[in-house]
C-alpha atoms as a PDB file:
ATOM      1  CA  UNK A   1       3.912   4.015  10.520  1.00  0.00           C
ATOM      2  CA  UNK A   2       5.075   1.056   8.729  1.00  0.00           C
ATOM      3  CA  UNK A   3       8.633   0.329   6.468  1.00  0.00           C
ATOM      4  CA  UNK A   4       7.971   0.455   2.609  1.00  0.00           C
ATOM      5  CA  UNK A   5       8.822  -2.482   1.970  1.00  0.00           C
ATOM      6  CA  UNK A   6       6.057  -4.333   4.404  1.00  0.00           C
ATOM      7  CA  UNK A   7       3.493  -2.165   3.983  1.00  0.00           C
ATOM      8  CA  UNK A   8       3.535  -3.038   0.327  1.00  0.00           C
ATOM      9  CA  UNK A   9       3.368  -7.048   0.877  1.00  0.00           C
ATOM     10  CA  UNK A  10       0.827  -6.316   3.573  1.00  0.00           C
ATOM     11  CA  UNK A  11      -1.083  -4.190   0.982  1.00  0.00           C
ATOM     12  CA  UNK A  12      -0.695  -6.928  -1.579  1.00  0.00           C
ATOM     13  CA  UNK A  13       1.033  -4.503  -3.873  1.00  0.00           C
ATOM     14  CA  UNK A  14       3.548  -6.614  -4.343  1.00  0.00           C
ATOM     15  CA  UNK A  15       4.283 -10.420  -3.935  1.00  0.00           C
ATOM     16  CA  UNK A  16       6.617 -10.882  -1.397  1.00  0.00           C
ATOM     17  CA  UNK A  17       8.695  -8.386   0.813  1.00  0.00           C
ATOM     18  CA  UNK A  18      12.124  -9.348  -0.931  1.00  0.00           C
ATOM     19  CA  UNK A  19      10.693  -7.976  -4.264  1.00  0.00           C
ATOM     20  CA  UNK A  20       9.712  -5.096  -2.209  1.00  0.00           C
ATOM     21  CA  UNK A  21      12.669  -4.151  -0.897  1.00  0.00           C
ATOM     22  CA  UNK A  22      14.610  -5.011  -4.433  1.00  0.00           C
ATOM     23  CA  UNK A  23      12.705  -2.454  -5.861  1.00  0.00           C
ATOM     24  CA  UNK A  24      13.563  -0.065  -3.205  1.00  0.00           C
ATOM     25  CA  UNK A  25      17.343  -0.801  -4.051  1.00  0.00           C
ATOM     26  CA  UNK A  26      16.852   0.117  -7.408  1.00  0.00           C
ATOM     27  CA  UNK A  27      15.076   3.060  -7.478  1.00  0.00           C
ATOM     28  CA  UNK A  28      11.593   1.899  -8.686  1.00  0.00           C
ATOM     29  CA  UNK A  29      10.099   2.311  -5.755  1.00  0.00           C
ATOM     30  CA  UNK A  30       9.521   6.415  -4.785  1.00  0.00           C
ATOM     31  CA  UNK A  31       7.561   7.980  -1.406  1.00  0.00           C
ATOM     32  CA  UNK A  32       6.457  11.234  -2.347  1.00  0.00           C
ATOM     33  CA  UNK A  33       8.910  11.450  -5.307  1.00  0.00           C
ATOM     34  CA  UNK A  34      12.201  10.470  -3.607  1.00  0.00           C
ATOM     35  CA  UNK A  35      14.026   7.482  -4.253  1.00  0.00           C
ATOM     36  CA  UNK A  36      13.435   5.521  -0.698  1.00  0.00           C
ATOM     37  CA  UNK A  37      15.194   2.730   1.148  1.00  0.00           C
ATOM     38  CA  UNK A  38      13.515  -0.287   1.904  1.00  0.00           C
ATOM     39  CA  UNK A  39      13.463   0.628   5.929  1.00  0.00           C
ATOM     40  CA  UNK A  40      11.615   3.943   4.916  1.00  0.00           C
ATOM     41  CA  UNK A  41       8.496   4.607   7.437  1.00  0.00           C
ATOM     42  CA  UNK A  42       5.411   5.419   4.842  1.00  0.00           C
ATOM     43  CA  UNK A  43       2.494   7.456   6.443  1.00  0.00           C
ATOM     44  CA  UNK A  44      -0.905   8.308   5.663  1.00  0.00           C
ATOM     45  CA  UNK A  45      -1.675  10.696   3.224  1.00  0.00           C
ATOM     46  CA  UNK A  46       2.373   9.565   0.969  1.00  0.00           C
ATOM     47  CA  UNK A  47       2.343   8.991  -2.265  1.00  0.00           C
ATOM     48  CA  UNK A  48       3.618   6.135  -3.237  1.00  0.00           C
ATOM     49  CA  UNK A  49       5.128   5.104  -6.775  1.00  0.00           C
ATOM     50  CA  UNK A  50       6.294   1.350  -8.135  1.00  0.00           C
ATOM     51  CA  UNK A  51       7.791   1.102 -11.249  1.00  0.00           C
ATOM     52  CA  UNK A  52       7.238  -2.580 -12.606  1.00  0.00           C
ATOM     53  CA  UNK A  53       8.268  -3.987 -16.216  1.00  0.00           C
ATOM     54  CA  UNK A  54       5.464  -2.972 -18.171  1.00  0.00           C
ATOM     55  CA  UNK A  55       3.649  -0.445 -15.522  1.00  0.00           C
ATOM     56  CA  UNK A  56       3.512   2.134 -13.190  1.00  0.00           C
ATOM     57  CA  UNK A  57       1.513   2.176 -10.169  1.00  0.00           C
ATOM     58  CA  UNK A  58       0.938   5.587  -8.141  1.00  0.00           C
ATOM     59  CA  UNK A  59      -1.141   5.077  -5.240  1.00  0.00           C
ATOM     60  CA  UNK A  60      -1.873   7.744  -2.021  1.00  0.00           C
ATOM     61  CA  UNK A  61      -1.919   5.768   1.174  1.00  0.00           C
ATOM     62  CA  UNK A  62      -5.845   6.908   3.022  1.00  0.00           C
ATOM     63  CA  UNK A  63      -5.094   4.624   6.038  1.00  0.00           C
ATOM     64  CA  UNK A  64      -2.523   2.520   7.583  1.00  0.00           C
ATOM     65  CA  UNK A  65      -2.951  -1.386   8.026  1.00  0.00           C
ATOM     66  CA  UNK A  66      -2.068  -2.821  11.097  1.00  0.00           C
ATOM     67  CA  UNK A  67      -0.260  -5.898   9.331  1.00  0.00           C
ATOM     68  CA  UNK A  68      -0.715  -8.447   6.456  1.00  0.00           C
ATOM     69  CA  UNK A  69      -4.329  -8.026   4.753  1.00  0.00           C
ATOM     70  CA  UNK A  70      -6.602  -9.966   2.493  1.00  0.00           C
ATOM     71  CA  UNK A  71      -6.306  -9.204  -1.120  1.00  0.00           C
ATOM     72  CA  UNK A  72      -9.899  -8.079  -1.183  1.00  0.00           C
ATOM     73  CA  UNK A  73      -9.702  -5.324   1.655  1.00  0.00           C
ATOM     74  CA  UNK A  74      -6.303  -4.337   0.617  1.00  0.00           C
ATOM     75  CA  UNK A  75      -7.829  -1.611  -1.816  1.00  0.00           C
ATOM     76  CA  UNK A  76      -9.940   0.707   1.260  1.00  0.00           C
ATOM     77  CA  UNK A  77      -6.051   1.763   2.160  1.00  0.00           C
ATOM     78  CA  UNK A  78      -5.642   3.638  -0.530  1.00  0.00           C
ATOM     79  CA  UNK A  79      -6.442   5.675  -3.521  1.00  0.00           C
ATOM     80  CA  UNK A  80      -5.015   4.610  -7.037  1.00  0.00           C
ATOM     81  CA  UNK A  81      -4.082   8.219  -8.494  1.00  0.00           C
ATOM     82  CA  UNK A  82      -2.739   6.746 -11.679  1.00  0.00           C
ATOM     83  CA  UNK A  83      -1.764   3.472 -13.234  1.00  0.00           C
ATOM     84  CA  UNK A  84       0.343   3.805 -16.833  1.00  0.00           C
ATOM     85  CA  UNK A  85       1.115   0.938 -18.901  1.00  0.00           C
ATOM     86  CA  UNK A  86       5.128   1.101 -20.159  1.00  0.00           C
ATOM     87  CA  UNK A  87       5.753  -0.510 -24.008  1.00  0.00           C
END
């Protein structure tokens, strides 16, 4: 298991941990449909949502990394269910 907030800078998901974990603070970032703190454990098989400004990202985590990632593997950890553009 991994905290939220690296396991989406070491998925590439987001830029930098700090953005990570602000979005955990304010309740864009969801495991499974809960609102989740930044030191949340993720596991295989969550779902994970990230509300940005101008999308939403819902992805299902297949595997866990064992830390940071390149950009170009990032994607064989998990499954994009859906991905909604927001006016």
């Amino acid at each position: 298991m991994m905290r939220i907030d690296s396991l989406l800078k070491a998925l590439c998901l987001v830029k930098t941990r700090s953005i990570a974990r602000k979005g955990c603070e304010t309740g864009n970032v969801r495991i499974n449909g809960a609102v989740v703190k930044p030191s949340r454990e993720a596991a295989e098989g969550d779902v994970i949502e990230i509300r940005r400004t101008g999308n939403s990202l819902v992805v299902e985590l297949l595997e866990m990394p064992k830390g940071q990632i390149s950009k170009k593997d990032a994607p064989r950890f998990y499954r994009v269910v859906r991905e909604t553009r927001t006016g």
